[in-house]
PDB file of N, CA and C in Angstrom:
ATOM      1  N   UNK A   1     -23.614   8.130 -22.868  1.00  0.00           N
ATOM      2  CA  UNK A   1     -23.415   6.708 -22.696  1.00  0.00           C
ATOM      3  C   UNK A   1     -22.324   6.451 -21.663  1.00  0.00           C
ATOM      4  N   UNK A   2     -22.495   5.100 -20.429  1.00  0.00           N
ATOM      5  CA  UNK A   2     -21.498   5.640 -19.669  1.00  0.00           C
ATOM      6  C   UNK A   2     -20.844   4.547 -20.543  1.00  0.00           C
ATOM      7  N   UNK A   3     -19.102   4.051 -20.156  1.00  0.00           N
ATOM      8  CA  UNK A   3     -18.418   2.939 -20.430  1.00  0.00           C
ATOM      9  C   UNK A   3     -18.565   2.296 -19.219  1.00  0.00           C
ATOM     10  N   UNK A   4     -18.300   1.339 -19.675  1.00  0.00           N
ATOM     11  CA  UNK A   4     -17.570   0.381 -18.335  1.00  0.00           C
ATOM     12  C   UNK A   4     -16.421   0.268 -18.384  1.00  0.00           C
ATOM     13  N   UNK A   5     -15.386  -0.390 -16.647  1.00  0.00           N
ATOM     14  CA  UNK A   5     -16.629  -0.397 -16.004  1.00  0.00           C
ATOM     15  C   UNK A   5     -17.363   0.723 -15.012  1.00  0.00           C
ATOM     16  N   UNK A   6     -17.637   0.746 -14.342  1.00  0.00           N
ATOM     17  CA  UNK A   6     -18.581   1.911 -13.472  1.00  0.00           C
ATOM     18  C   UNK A   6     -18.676   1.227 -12.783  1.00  0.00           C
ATOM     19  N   UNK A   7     -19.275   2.380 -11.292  1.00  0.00           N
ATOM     20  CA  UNK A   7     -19.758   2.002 -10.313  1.00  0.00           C
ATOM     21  C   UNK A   7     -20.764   2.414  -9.453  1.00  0.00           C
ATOM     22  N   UNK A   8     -21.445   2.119  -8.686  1.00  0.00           N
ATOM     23  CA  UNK A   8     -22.458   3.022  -8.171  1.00  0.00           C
ATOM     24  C   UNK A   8     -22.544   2.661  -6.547  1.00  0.00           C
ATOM     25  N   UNK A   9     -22.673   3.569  -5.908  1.00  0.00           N
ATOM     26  CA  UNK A   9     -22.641   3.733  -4.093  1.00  0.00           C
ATOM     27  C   UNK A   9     -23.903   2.571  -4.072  1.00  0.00           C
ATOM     28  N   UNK A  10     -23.477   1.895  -3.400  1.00  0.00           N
ATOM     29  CA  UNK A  10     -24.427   0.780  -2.605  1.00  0.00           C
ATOM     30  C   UNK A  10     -25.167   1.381  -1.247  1.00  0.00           C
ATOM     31  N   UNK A  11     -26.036   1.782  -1.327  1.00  0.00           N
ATOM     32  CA  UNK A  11     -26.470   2.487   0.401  1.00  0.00           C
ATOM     33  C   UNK A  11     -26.808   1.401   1.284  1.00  0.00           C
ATOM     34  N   UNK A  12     -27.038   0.141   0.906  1.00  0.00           N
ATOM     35  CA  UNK A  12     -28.168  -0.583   1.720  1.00  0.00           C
ATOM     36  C   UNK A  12     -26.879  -1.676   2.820  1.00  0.00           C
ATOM     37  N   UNK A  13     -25.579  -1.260   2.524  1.00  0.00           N
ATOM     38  CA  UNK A  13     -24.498  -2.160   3.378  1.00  0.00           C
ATOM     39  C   UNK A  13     -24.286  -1.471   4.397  1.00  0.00           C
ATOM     40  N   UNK A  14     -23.589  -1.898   5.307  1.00  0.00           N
ATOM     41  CA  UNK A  14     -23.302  -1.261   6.623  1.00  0.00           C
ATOM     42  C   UNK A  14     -22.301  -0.410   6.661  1.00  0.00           C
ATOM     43  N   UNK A  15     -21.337  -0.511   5.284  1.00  0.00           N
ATOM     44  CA  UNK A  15     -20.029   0.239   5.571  1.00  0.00           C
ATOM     45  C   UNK A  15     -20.384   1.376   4.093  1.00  0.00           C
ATOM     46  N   UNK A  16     -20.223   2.511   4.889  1.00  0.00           N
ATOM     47  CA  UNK A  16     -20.504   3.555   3.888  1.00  0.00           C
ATOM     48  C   UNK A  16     -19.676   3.690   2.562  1.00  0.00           C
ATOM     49  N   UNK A  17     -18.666   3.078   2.441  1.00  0.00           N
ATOM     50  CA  UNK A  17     -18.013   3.342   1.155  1.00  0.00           C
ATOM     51  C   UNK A  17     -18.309   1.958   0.696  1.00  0.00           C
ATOM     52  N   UNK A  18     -19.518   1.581   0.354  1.00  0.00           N
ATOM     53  CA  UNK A  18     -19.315  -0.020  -0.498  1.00  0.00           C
ATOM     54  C   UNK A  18     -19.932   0.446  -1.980  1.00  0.00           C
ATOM     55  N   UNK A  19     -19.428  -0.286  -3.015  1.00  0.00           N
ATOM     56  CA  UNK A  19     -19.679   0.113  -4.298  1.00  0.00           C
ATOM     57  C   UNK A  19     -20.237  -1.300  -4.878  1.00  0.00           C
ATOM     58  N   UNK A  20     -20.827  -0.966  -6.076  1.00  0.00           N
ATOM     59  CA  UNK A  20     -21.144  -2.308  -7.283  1.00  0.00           C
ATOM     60  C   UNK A  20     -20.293  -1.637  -8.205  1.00  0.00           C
ATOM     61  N   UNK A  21     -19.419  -2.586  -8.764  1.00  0.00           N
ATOM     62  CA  UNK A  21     -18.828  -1.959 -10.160  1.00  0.00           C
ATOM     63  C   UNK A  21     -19.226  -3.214 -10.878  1.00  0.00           C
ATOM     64  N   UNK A  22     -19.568  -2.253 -12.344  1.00  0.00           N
ATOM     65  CA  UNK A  22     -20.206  -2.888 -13.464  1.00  0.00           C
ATOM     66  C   UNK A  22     -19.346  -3.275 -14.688  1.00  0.00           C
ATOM     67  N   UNK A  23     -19.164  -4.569 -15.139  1.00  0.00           N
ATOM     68  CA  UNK A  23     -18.228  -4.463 -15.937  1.00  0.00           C
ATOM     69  C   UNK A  23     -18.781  -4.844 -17.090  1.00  0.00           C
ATOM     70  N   UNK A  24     -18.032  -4.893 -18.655  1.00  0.00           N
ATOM     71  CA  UNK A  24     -18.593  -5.329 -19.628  1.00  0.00           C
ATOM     72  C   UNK A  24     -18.663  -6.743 -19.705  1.00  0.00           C
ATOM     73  N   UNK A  25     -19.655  -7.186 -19.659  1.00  0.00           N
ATOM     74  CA  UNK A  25     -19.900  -8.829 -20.419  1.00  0.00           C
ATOM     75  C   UNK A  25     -18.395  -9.328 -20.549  1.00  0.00           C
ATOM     76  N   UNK A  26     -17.802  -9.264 -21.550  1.00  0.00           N
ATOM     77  CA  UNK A  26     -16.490  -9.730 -22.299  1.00  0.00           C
ATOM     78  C   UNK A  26     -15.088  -9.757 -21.172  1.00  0.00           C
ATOM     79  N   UNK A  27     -15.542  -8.680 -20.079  1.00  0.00           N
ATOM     80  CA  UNK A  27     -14.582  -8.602 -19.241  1.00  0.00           C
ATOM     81  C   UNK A  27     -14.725  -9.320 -17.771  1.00  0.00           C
ATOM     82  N   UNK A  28     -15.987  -9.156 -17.656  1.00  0.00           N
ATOM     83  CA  UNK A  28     -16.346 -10.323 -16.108  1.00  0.00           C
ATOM     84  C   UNK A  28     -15.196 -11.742 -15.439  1.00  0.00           C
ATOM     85  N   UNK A  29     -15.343 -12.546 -16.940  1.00  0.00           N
ATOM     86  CA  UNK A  29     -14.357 -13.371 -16.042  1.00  0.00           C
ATOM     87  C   UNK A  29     -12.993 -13.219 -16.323  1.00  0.00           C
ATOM     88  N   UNK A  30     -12.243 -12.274 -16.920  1.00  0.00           N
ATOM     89  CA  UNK A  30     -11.067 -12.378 -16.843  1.00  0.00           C
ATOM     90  C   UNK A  30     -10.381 -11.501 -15.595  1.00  0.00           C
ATOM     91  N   UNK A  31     -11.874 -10.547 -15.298  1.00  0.00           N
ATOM     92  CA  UNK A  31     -11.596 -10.076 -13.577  1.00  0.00           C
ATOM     93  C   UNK A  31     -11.292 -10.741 -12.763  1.00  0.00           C
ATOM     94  N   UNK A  32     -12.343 -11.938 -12.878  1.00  0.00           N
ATOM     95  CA  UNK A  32     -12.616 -12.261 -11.834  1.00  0.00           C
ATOM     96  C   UNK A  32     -11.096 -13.570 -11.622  1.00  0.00           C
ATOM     97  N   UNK A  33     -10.719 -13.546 -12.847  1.00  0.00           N
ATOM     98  CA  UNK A  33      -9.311 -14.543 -12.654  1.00  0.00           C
ATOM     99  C   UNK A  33      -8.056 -13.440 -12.152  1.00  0.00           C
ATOM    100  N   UNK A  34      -8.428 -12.488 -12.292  1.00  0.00           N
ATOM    101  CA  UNK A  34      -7.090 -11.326 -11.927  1.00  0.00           C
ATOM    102  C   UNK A  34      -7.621 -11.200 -10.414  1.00  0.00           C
ATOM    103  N   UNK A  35      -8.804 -10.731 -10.287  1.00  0.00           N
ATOM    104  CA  UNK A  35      -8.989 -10.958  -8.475  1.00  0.00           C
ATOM    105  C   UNK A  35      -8.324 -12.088  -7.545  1.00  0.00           C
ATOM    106  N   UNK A  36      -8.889 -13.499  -8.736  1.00  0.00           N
ATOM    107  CA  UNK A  36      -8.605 -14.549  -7.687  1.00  0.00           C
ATOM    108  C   UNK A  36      -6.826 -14.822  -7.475  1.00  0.00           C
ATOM    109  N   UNK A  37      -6.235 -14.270  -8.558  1.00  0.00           N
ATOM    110  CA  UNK A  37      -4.562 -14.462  -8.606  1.00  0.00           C
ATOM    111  C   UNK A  37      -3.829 -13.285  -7.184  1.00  0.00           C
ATOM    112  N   UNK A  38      -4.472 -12.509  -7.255  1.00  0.00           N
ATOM    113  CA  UNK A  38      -4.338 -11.335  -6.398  1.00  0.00           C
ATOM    114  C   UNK A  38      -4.883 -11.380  -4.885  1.00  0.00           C
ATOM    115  N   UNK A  39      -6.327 -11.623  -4.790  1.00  0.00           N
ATOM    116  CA  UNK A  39      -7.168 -12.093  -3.650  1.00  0.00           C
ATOM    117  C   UNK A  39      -7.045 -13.293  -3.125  1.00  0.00           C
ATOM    118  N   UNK A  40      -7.525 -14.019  -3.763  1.00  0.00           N
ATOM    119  CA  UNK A  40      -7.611 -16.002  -3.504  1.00  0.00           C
ATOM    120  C   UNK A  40      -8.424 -15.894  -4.380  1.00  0.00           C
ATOM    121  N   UNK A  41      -8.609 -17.334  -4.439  1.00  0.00           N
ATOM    122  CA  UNK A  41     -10.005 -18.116  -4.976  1.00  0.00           C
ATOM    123  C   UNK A  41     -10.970 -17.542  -4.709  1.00  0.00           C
ATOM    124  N   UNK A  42     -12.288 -17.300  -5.114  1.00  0.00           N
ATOM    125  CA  UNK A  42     -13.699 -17.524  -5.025  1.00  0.00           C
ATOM    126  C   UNK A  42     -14.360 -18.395  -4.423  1.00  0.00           C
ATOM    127  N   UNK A  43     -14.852 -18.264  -2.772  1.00  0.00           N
ATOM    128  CA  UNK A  43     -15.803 -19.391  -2.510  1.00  0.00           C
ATOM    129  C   UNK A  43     -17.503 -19.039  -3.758  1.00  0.00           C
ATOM    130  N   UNK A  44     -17.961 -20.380  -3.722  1.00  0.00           N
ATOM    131  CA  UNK A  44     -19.398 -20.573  -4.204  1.00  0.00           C
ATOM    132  C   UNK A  44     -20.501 -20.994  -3.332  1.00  0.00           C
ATOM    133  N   UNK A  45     -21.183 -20.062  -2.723  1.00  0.00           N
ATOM    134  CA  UNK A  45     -22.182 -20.608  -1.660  1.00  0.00           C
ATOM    135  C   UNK A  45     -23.504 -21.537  -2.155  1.00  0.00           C
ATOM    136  N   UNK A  46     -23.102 -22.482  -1.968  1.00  0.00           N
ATOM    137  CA  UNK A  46     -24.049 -23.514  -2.464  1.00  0.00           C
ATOM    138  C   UNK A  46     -25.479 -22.829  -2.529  1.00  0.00           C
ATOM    139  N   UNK A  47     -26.412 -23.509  -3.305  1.00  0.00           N
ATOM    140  CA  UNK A  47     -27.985 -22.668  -3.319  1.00  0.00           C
ATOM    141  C   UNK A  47     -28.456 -21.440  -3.389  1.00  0.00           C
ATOM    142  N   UNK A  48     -27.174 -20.692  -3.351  1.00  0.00           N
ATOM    143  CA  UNK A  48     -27.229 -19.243  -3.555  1.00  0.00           C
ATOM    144  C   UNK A  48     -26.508 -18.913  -4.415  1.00  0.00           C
ATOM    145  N   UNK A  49     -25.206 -19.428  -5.083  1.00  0.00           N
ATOM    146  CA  UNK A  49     -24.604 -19.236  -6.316  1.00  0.00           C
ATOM    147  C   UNK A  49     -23.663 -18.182  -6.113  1.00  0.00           C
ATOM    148  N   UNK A  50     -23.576 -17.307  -4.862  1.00  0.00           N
ATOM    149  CA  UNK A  50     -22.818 -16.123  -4.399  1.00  0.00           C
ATOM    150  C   UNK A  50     -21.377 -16.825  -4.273  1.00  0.00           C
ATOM    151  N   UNK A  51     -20.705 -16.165  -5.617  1.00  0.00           N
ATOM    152  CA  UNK A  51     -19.589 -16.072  -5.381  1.00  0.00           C
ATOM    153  C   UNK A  51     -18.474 -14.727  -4.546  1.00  0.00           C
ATOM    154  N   UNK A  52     -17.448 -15.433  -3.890  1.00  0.00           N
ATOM    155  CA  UNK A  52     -16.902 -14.262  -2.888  1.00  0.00           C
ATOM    156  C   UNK A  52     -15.797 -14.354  -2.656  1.00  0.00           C
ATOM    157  N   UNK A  53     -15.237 -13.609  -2.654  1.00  0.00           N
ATOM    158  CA  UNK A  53     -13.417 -13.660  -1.776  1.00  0.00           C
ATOM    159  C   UNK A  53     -13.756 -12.833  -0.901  1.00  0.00           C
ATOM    160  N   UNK A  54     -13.204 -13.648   0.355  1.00  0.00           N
ATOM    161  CA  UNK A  54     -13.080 -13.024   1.745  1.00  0.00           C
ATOM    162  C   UNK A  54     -11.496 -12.401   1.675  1.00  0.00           C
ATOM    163  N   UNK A  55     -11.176 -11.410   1.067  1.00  0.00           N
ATOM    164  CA  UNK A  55      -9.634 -10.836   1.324  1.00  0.00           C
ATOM    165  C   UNK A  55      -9.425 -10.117   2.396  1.00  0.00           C
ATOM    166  N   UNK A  56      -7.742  -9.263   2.753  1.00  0.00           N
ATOM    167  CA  UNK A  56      -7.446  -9.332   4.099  1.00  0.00           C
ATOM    168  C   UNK A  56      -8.298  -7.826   4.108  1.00  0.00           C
ATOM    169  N   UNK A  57      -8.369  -7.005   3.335  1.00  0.00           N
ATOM    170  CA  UNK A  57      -8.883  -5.623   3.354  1.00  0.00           C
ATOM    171  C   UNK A  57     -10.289  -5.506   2.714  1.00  0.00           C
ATOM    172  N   UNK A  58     -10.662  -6.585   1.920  1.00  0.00           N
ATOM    173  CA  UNK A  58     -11.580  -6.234   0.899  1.00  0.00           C
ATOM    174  C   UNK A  58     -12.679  -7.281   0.997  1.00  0.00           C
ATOM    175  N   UNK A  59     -13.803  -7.230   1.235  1.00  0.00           N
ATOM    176  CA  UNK A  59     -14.583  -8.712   0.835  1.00  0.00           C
ATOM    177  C   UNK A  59     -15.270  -8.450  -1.089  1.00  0.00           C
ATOM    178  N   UNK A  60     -15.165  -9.051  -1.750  1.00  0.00           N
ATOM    179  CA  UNK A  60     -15.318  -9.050  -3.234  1.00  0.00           C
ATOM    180  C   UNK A  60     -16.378  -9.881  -3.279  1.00  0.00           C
ATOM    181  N   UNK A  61     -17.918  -9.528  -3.812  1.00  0.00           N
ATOM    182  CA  UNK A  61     -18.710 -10.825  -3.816  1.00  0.00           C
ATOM    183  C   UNK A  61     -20.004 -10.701  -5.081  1.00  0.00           C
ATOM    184  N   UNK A  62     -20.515 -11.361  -5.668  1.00  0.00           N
ATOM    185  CA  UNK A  62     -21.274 -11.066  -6.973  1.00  0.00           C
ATOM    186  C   UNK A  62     -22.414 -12.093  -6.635  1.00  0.00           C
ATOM    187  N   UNK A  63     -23.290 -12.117  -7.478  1.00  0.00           N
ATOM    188  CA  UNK A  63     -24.091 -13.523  -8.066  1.00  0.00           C
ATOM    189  C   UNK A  63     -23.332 -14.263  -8.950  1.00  0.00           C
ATOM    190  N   UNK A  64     -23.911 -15.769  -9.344  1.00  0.00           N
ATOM    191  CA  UNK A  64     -23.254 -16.477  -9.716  1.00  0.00           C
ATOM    192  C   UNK A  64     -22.583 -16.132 -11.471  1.00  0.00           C
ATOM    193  N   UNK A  65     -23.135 -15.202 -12.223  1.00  0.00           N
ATOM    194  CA  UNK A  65     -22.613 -14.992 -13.589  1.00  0.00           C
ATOM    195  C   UNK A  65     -21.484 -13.786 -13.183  1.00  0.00           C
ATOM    196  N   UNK A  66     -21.153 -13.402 -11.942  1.00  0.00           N
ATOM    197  CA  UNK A  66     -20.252 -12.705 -11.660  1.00  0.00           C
ATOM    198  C   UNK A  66     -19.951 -10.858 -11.799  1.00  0.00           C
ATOM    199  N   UNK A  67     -21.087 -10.476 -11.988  1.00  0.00           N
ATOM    200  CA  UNK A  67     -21.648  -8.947 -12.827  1.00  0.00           C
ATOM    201  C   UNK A  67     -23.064  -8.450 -12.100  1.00  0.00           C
ATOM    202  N   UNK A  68     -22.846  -7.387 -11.480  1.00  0.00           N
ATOM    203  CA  UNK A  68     -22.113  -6.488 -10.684  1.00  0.00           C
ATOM    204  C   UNK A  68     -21.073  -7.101  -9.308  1.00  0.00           C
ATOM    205  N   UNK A  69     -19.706  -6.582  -9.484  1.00  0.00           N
ATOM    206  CA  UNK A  69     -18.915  -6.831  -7.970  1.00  0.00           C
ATOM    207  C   UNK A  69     -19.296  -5.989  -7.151  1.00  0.00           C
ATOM    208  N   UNK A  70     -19.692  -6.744  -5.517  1.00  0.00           N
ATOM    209  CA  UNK A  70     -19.590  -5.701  -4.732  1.00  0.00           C
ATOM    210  C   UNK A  70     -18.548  -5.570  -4.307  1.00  0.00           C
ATOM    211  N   UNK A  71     -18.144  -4.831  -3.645  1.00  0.00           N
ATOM    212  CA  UNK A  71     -16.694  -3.952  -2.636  1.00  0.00           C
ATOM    213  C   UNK A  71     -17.268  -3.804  -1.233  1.00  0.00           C
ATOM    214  N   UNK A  72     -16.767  -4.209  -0.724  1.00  0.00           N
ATOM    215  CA  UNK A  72     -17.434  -4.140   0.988  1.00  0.00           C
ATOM    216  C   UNK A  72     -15.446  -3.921   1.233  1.00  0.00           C
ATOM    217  N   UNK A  73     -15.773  -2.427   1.868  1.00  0.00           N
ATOM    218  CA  UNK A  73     -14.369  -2.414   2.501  1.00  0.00           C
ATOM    219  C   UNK A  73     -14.175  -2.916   3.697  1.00  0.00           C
ATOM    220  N   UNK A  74     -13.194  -3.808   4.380  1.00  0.00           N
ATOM    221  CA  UNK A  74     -12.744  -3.804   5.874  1.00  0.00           C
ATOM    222  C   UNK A  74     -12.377  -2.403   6.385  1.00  0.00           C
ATOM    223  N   UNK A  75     -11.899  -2.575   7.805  1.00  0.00           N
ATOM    224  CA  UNK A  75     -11.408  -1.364   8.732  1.00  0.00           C
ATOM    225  C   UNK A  75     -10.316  -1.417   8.123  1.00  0.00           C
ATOM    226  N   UNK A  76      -9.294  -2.602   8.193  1.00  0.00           N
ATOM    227  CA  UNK A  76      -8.141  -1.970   7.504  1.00  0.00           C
ATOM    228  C   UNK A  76      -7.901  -1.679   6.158  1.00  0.00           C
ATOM    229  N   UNK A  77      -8.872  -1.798   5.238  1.00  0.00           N
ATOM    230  CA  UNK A  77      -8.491  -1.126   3.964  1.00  0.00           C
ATOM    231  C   UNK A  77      -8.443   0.402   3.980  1.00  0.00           C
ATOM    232  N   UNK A  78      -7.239   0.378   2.942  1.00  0.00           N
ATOM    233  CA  UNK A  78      -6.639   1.965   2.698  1.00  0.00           C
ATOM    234  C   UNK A  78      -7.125   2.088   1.550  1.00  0.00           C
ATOM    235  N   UNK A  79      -6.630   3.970   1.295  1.00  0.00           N
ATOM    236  CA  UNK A  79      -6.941   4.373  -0.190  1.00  0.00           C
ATOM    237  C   UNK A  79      -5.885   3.580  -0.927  1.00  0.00           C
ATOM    238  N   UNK A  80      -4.992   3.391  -1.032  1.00  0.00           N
ATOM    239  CA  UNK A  80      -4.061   2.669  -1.667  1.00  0.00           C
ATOM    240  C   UNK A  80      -4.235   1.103  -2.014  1.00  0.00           C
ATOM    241  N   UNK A  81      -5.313   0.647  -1.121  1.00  0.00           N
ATOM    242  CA  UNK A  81      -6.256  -0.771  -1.182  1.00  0.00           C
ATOM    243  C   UNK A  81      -6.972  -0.479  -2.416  1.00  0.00           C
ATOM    244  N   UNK A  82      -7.663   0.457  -1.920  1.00  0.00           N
ATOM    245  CA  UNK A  82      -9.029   0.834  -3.297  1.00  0.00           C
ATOM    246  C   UNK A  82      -8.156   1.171  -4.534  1.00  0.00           C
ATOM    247  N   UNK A  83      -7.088   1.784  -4.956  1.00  0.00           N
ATOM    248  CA  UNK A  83      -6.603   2.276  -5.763  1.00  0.00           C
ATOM    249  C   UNK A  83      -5.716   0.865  -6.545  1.00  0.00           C
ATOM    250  N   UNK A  84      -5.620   0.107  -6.015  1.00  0.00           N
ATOM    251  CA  UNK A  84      -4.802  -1.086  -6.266  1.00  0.00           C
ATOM    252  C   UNK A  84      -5.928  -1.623  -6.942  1.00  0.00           C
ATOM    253  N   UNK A  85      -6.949  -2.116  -6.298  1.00  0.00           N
ATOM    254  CA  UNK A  85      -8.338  -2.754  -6.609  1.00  0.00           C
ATOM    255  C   UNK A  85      -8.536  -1.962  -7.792  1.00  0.00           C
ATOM    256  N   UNK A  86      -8.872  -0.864  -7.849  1.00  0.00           N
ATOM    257  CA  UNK A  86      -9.448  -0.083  -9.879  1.00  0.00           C
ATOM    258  C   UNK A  86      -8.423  -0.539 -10.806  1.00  0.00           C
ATOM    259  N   UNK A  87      -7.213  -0.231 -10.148  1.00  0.00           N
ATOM    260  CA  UNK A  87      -5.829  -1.103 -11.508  1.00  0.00           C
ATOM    261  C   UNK A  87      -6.373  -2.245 -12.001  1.00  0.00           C
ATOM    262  N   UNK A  88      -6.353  -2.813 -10.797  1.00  0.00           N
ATOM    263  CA  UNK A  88      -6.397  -4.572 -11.766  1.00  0.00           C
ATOM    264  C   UNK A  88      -8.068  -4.960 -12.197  1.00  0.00           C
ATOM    265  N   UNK A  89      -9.177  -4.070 -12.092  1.00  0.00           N
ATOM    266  CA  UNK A  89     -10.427  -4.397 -12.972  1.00  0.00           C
ATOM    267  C   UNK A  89     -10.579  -2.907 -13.536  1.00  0.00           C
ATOM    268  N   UNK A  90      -9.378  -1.972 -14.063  1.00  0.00           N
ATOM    269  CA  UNK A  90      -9.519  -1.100 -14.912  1.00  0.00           C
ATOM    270  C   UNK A  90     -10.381  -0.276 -14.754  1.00  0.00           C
ATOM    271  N   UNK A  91     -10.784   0.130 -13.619  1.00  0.00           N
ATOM    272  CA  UNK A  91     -11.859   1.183 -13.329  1.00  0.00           C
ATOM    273  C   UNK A  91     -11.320   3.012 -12.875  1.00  0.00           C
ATOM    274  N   UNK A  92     -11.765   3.557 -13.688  1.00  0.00           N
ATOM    275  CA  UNK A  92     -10.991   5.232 -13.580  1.00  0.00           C
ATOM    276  C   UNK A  92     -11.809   6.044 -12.734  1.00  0.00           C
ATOM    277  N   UNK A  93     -11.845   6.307 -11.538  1.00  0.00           N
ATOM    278  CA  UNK A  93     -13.024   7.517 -10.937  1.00  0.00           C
ATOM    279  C   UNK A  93     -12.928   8.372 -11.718  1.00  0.00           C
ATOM    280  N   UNK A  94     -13.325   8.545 -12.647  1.00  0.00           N
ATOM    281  CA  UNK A  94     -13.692  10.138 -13.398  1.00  0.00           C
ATOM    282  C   UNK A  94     -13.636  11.085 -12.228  1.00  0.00           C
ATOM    283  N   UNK A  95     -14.614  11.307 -11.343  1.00  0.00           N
ATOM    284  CA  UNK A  95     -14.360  12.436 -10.002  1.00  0.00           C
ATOM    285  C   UNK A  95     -13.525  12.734  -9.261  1.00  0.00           C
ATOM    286  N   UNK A  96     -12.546  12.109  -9.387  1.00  0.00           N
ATOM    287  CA  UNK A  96     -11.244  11.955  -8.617  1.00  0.00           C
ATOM    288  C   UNK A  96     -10.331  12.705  -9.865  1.00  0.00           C
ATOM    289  N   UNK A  97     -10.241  12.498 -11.299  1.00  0.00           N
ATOM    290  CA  UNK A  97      -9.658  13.175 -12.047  1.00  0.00           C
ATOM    291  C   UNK A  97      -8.433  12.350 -12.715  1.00  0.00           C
ATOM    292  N   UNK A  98      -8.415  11.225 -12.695  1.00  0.00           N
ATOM    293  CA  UNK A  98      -8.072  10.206 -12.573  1.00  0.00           C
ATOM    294  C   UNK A  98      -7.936   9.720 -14.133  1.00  0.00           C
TER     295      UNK A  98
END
């Protein structure tokens, strides 16, 4: 059984390290209030319901119930970007050893 949350390699984005992390039901929006305190706000794209933070390293973006996040890294995000990002939605790379 895996836990959440998890994540899984997105192949179909342009930037090779983009992920979906999956979180539990119960935990979705209190992420998504720790993102926005940390990131900004959430735009809502009208008719599409895609919610998103455009951040300075990170673009963060879901459907509208907020479950799966994607991760689209910028050029300037670091490992220390990504590693900041698992803290605050509690995500452990198991493969990393972590």
């Amino acid at each position: 059984m895996v836990t959440k949350p998890y994540r899984e390699r997105h192949y179909a984005c342009i930037h090779p390290e983009t992920y979906k992390y999956f979180l539990a039901r119960e935990q979705v929006e209190p992420v998504w209030q720790r993102l926005a305190q940390v990131y900004g706000k959430p735009r809502i794209t009208r008719g599409f319901g895609v919610r998103e933070i455009q951040a300075k390293r990170l673009i963060l973006r879901s459907t509208a119930g907020g479950n799966p996040i994607t991760v689209i890294r910028k050029r300037a995000c670091t490992t220390d970007d990504v590693a900041a990002l698992h803290e605050l939605i509690g995500f452990h790379d198991e493969s990393q050893g972590e």
